[in-house]
N, C-alpha and C. Protein backbone atom coordinates (compact mmCIF):
# COMPACT_ATOMS: atom_id res chain seq x y z
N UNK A 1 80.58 103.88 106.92
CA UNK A 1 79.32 104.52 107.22
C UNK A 1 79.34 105.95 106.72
N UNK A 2 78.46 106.65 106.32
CA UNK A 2 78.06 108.00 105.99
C UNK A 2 78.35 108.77 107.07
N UNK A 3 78.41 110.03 106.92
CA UNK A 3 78.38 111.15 108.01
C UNK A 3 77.36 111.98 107.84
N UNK A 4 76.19 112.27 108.56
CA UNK A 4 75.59 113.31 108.67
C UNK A 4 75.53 114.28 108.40
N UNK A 5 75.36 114.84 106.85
CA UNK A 5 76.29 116.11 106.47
C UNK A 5 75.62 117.36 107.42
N UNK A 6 75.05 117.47 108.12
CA UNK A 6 74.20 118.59 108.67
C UNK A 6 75.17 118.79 110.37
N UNK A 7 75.46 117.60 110.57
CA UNK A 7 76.01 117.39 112.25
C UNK A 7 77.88 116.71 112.38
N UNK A 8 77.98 116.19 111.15
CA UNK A 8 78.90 115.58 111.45
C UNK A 8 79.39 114.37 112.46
N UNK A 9 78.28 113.91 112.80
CA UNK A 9 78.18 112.57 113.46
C UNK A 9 77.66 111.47 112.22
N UNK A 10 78.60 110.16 113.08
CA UNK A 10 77.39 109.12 112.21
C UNK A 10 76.08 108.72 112.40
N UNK A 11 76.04 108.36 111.11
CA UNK A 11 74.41 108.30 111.28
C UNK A 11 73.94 106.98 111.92
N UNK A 12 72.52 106.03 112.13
CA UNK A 12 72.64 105.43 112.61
C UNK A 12 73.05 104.24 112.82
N UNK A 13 73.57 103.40 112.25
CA UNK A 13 74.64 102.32 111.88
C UNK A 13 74.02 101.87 110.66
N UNK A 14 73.02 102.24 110.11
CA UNK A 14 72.80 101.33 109.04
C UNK A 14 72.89 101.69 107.54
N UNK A 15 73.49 100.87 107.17
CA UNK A 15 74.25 100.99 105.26
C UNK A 15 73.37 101.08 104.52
N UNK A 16 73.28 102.05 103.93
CA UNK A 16 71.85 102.07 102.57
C UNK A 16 72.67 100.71 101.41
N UNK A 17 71.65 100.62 100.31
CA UNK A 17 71.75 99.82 99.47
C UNK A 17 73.47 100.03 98.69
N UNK A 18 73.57 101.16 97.87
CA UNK A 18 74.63 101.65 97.96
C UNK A 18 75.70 101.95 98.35
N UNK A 19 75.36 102.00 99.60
CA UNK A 19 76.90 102.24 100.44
C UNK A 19 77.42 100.34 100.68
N UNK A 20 76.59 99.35 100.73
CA UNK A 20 76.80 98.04 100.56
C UNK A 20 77.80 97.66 99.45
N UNK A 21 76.92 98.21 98.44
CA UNK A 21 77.53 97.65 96.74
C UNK A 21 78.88 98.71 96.67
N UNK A 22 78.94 100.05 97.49
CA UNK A 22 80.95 100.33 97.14
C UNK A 22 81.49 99.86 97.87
N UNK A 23 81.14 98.87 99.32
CA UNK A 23 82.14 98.12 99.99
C UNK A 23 82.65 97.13 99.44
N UNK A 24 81.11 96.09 98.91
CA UNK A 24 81.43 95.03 97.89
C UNK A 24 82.16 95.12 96.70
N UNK A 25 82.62 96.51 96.10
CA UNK A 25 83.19 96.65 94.84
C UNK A 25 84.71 96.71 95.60
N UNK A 26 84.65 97.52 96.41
CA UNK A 26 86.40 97.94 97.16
C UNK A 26 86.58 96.64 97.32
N UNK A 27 85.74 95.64 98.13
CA UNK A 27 86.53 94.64 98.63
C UNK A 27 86.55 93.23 97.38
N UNK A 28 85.50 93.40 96.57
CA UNK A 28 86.59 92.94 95.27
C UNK A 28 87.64 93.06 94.67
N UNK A 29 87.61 94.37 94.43
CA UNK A 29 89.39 94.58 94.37
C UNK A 29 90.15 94.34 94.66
N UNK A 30 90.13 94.73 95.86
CA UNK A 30 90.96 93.92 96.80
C UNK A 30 90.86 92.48 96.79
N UNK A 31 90.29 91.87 96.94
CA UNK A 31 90.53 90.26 96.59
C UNK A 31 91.37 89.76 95.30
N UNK A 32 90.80 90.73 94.66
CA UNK A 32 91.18 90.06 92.93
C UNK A 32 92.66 90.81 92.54
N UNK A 33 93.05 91.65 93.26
CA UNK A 33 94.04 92.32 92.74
C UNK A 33 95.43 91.77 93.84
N UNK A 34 94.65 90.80 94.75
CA UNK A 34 96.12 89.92 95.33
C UNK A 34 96.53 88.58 94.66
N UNK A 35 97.83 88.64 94.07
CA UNK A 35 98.05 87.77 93.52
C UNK A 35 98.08 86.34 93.83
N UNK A 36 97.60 85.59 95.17
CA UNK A 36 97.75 84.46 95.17
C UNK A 36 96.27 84.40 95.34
N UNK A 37 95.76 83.00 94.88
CA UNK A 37 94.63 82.78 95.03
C UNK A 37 94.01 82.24 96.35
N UNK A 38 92.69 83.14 96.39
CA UNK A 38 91.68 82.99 97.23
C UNK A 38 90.43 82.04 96.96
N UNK A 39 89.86 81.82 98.43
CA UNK A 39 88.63 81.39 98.00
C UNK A 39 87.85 81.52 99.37
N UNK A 40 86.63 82.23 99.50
CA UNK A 40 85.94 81.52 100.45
C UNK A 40 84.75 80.64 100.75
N UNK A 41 84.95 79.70 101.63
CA UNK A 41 84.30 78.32 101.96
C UNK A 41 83.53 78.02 102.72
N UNK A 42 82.05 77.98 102.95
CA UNK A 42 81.31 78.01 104.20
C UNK A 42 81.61 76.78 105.13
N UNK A 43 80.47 76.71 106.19
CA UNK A 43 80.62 75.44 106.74
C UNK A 43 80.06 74.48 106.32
N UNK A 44 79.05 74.54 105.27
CA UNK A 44 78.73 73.52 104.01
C UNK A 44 79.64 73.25 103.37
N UNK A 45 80.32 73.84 103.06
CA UNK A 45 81.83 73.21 102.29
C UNK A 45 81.15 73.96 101.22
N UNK A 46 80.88 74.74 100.57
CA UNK A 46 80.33 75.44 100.02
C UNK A 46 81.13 76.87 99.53
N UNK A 47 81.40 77.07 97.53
CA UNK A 47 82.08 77.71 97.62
C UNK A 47 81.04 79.55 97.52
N UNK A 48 81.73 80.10 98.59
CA UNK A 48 81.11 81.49 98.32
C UNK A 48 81.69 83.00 97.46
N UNK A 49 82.94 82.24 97.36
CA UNK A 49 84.16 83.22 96.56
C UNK A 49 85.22 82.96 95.86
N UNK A 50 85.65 83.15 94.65
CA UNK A 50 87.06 82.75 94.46
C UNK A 50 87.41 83.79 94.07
N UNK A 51 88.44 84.11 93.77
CA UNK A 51 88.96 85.30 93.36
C UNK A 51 90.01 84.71 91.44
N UNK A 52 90.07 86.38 91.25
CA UNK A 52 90.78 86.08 89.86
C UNK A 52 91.76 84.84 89.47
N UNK A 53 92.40 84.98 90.62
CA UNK A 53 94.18 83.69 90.38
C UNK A 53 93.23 82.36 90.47
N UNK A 54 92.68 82.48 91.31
CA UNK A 54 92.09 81.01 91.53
C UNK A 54 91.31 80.68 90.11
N UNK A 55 90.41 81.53 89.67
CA UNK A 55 89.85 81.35 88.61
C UNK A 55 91.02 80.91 86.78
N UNK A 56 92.05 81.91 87.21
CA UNK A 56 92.73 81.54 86.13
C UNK A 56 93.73 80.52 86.40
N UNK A 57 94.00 79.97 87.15
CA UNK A 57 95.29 79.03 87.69
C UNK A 57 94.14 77.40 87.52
N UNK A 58 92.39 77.34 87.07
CA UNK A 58 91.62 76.19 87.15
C UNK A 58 91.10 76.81 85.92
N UNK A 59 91.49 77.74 84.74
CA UNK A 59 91.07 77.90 83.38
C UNK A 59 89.44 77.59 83.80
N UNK A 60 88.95 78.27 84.56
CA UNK A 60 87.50 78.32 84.71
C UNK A 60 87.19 79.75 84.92
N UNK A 61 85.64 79.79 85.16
CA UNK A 61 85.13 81.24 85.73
C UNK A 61 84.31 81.07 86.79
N UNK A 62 84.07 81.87 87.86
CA UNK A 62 83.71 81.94 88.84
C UNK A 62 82.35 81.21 89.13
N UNK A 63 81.61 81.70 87.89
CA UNK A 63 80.52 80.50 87.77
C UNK A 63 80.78 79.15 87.84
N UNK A 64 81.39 79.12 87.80
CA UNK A 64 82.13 77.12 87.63
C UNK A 64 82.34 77.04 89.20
N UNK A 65 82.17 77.54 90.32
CA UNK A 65 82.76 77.78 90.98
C UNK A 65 81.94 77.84 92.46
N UNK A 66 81.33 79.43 92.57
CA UNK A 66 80.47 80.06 93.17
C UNK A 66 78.95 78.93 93.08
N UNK A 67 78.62 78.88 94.53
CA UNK A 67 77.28 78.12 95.37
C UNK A 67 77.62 76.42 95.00
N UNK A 68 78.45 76.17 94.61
CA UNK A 68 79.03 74.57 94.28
C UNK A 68 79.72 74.29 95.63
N UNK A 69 79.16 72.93 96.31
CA UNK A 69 80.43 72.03 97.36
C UNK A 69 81.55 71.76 96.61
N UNK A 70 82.25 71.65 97.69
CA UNK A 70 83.67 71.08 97.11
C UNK A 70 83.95 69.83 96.79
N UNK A 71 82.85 68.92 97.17
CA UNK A 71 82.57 67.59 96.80
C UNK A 71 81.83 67.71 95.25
N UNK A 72 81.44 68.62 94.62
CA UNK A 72 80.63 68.64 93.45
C UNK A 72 82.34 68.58 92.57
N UNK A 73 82.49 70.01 92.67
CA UNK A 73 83.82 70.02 92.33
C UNK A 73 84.96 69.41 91.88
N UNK A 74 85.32 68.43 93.53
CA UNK A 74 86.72 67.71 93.04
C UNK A 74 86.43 66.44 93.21
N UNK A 75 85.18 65.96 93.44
CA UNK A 75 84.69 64.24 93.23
C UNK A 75 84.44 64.15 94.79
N UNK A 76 83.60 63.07 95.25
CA UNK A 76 83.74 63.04 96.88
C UNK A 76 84.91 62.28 97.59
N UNK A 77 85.33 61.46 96.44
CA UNK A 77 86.62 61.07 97.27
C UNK A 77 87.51 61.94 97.70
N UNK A 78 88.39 62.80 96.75
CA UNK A 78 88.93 62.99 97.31
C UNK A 78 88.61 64.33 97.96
N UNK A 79 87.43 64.65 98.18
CA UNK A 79 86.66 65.53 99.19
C UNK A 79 87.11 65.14 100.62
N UNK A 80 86.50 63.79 100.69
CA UNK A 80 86.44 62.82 102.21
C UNK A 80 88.07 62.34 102.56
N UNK A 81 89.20 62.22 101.46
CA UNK A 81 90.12 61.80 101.95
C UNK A 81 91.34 63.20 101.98
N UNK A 82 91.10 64.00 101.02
CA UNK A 82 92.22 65.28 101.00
C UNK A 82 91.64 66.79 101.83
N UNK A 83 90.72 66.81 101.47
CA UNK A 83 90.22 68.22 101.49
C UNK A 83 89.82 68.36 102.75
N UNK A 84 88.49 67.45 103.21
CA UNK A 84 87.78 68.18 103.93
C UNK A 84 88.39 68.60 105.69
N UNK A 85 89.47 67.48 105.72
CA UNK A 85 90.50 67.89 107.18
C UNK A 85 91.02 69.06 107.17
N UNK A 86 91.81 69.32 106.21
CA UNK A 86 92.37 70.25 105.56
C UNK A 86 91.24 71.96 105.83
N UNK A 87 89.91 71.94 105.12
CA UNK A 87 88.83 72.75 106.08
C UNK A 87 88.53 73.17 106.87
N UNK A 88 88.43 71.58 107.21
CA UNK A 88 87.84 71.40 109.00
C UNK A 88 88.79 72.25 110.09
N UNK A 89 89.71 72.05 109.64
CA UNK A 89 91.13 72.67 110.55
C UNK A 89 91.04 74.07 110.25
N UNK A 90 91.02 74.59 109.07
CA UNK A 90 90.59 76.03 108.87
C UNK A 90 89.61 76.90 109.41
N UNK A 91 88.00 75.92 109.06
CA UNK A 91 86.96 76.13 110.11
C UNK A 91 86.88 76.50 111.67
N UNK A 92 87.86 75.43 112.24
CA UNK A 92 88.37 75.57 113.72
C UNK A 92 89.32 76.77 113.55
N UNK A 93 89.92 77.60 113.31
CA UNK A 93 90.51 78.96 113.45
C UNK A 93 92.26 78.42 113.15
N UNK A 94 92.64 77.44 112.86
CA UNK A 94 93.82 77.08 112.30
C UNK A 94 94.22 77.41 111.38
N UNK A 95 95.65 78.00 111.37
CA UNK A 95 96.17 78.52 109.42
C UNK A 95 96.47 77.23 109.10
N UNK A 96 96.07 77.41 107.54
CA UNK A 96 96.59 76.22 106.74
C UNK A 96 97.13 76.82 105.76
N UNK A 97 98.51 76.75 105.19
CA UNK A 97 98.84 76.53 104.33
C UNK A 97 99.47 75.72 103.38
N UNK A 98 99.78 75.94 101.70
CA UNK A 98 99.88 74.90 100.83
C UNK A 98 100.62 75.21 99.72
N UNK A 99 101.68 74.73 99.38
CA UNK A 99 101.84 75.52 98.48
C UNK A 99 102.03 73.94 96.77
């Protein structure tokens, strides 16, 4: 949040347009500059993020990627038989990992 340059308090909680787009840039970075790959997944199964590794470790680009189910993606089978437990369990607040 901004500070009030006149008072030195914050101002009233709300993010101008700008101050949005340098969080969204910091926290790209940060995504893309950790080396194992990310992704995030709604409760549509729906992809909303991948990050760099992920993108280069599937020789794709994010477009290939980003507002697509994961059933578009990796076929619905093995959506319904690998993946979507695997989610679901994530969804519910469970770590999953995979290597």
């Amino acid at each position: 949040m901004k500070r009030n340059s006149n008072s030195g308090k914050r101002n009233s909680g709300t993010i101008g347009h700008e101050d949005l787009r340098e969080i969204q840039d910091r926290y790209s970075y940060i995504v893309n500059a950790y080396g194992e790959m990310m992704t995030l997944i709604n409760r549509e199964y729906v992809y909303e993020l991948v990050n760099d590794s992920w993108c280069r470790t599937f020789g794709k680009c994010r477009e290939d990627f980003i507002g697509k189910t994961l059933s578009e993606i990796w076929g619905d089978k093995k959506f319904e038989t690998e993946i979507k437990r695997k989610i679901d369990q994530c969804l519910k607040g469970k770590i999953f990992t995979e290597e």
